[in-house]
Protein backbone atom coordinates (compact mmCIF):
# COMPACT_ATOMS: atom_id res chain seq x y z
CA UNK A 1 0.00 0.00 0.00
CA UNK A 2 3.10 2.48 0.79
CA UNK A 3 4.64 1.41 -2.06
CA UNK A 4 1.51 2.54 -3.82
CA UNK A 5 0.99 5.41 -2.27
CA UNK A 6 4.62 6.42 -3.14
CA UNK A 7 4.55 5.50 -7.25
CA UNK A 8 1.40 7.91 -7.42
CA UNK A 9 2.81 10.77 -5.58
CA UNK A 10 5.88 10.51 -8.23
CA UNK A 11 3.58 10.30 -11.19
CA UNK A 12 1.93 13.05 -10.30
CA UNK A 13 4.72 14.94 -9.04
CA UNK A 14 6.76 14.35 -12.64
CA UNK A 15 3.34 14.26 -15.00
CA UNK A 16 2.63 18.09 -14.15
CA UNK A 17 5.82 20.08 -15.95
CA UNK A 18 5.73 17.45 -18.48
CA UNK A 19 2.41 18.61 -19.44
CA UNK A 20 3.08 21.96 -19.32
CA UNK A 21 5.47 21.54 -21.86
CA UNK A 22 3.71 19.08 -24.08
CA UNK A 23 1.89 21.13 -27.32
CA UNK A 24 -1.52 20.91 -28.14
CA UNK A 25 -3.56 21.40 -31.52
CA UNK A 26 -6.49 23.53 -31.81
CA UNK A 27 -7.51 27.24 -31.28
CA UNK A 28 -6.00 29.04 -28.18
CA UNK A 29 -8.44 30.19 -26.01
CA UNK A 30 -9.98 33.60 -25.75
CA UNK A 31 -7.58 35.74 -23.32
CA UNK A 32 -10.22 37.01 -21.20
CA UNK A 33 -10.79 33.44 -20.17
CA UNK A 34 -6.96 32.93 -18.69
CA UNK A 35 -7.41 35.13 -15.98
CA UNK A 36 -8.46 34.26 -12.60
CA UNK A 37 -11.58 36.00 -10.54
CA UNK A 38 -9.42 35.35 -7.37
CA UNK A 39 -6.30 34.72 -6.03
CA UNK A 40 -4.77 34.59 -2.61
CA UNK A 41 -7.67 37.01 -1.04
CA UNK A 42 -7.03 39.45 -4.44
CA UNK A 43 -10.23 39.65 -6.50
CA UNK A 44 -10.49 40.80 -9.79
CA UNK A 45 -11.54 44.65 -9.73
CA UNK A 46 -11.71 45.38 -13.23
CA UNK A 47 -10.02 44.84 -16.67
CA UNK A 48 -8.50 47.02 -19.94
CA UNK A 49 -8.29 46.12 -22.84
CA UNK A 50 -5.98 48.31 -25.56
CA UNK A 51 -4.18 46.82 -28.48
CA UNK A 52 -4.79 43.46 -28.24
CA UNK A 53 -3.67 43.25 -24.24
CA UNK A 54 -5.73 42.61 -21.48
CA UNK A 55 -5.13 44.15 -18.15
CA UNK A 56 -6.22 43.07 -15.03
CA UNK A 57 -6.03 45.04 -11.48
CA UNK A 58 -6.10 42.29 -8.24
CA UNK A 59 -6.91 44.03 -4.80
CA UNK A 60 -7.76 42.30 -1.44
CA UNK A 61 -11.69 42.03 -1.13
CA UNK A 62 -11.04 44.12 2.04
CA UNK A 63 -9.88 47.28 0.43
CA UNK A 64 -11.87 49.97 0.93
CA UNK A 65 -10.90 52.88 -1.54
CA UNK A 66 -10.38 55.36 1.18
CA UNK A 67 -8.41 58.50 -0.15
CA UNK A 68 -4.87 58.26 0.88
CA UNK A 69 -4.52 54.41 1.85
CA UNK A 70 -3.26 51.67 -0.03
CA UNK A 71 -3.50 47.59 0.29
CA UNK A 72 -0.34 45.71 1.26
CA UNK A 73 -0.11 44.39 -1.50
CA UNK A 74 -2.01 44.07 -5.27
CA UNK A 75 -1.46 42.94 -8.41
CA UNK A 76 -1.81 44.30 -12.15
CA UNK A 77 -1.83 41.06 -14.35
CA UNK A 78 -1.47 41.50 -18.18
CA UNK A 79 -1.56 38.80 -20.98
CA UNK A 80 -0.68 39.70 -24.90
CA UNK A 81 -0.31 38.13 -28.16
CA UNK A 82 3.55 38.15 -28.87
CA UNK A 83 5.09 37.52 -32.07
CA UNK A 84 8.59 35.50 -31.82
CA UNK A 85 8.55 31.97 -33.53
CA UNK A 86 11.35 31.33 -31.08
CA UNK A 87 10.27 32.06 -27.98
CA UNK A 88 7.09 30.47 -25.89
CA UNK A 89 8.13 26.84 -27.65
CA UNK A 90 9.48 24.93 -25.01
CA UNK A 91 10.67 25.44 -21.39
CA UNK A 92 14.12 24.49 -21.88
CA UNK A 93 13.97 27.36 -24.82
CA UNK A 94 12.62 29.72 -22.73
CA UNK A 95 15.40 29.06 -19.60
CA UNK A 96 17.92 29.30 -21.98
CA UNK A 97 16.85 32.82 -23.37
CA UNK A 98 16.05 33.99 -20.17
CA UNK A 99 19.75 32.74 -19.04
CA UNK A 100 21.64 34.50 -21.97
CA UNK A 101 19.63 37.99 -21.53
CA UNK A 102 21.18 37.41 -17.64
CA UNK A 103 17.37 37.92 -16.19
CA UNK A 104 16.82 36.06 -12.63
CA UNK A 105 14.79 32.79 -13.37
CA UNK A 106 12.37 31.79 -10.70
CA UNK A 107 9.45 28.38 -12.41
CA UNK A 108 6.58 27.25 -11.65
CA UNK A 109 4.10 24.70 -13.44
CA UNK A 110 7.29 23.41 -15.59
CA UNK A 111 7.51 26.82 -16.98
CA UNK A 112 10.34 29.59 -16.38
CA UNK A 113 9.22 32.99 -15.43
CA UNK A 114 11.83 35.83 -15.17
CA UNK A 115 11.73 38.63 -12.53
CA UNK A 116 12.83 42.64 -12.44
CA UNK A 117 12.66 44.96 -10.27
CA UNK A 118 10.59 48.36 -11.66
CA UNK A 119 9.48 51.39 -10.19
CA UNK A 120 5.95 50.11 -9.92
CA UNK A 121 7.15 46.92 -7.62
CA UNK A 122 8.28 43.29 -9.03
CA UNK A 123 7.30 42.51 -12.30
CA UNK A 124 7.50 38.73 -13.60
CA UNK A 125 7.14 37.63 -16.83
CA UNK A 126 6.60 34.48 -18.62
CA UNK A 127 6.21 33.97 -22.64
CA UNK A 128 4.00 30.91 -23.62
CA UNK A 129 3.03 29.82 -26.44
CA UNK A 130 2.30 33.20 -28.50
CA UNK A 131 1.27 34.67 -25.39
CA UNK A 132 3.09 37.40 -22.99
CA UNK A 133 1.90 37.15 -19.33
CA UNK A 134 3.08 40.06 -17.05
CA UNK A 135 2.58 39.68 -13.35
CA UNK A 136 3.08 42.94 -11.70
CA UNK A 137 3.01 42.96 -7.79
CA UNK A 138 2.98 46.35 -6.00
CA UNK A 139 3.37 47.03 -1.92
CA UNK A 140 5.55 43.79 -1.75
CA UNK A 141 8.08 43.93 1.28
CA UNK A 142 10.49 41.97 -0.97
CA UNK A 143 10.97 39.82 -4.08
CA UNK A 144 10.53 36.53 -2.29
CA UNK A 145 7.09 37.91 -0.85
CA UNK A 146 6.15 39.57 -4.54
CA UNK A 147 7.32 35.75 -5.95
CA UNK A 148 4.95 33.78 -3.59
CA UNK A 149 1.96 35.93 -4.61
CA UNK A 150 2.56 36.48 -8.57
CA UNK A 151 3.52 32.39 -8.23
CA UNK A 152 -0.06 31.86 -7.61
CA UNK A 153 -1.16 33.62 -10.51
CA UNK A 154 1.09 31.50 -12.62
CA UNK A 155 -0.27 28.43 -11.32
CA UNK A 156 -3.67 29.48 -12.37
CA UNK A 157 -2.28 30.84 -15.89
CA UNK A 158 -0.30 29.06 -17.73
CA UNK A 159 -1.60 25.40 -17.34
CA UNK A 160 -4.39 27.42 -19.52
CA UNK A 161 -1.88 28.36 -22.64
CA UNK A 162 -1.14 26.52 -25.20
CA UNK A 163 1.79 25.61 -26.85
CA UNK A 164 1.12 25.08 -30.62
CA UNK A 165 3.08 21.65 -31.84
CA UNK A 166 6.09 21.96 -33.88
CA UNK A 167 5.59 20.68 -37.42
C-alpha cells in the first residue's frame, strides 16, 4: 500500500511540468478566459483592454478605496499576443533565453518565469506559447514575498496556454 501510495505521488509529481510543456492542436483560447476572478484574497476589480492586451487590477476584497490608503499588497496582471517563432516553444527554450539575456529565473508549473525589479514593484514575466503574461506585484516587502503571490497567478495561468506543436 506504501509502495503505492509512493509511485502515485511521483507520477503526479513528474506528470505536471511534463504537461506543461507538451503542445496541443487547436484554437488558443480567448484571453479574457486565462485570468483568474481570485487569487490569494485578491479579487479581480476590473479589466482594460488596448491593443490586443488585457489588463487586469487584483486588490484584497477588504480594500476599501479610502483617499490616501493603499492595500499591502495588489497585483496588475497583463496577458498579450507576442510575435517570436522562437520564444514560448518549449521550457528548456525559454530558460535558456532567459539565461543569456542574464534575467533572474524563478518556475513554476514546468515553466520559467523571469523577474525585475521596476518602479511600480516586481514585475514577472513568462512567454508561452504566442502569449506574454506580465505579473506585476505592488506594496511587496520583498521579491521573495512579490514571488509567492505572482507564483499563484502563474499556477492558475499558464496550465491554460497553449503551446502550438512543432511541425
Amino acid at each position: 500500500m506504501r509502495t503505492t501510495f509512493l509511485t502515485l505521488l511521483l507520477i503526479v509529481a513528474v506528470a505536471a511540468p511534463i504537461q506543461a510543456q507538451m503542445c496541443q492542436t487547436g484554437p488558443s483560447p480567448e484571453l479574457s478566459t486565462l485570468f483568474p476572478n481570485e487569487v490569494a484574497g485578491l479579487t479581480r476589480e476590473f479589466y482594460d483592454s488596448r491593443d490586443g492586451c488585457l489588463t487586469n487590477l487584483y486588490r484584497p476584497a477588504s480594500y476599501r478605496a479610502a483617499e490616501g490608503t493603499t492595500p499591502a499588497e495588489w497585483a496588475v496582471v497583463s496577458i498579450e499576443p507576442h510575435n517570436d517563432p522562437f520564444l514560448g516553444e518549449s521550457a528548456e527554450a525559454m530558460k535558456a533565453h532567459y539565461e543569456r539575456s542574464g534575467m533572474v529565473l524563478h518556475e513554476t508549473s514546468g515553466w520559467p518565469v523571469s523577474f525585475e525589479e521596476i518602479s511600480a514593484g516586481h514585475e514577472f514575466v513568462a512567454l508561452k506559447g504566442d502569449l506574454r503574461i506580465a505579473v506585476v506585484i505592488k506594496g511587496a516587502a520583498n521579491q521573495a514575498s512579490s514571488w509567492f503571490l505572482a507564483k499563484k497567478f502563474f499556477d492558475d495561468v499558464l496550465p491554460k496556454v497553449l503551446v502550438p506543436c512543432q511541425s
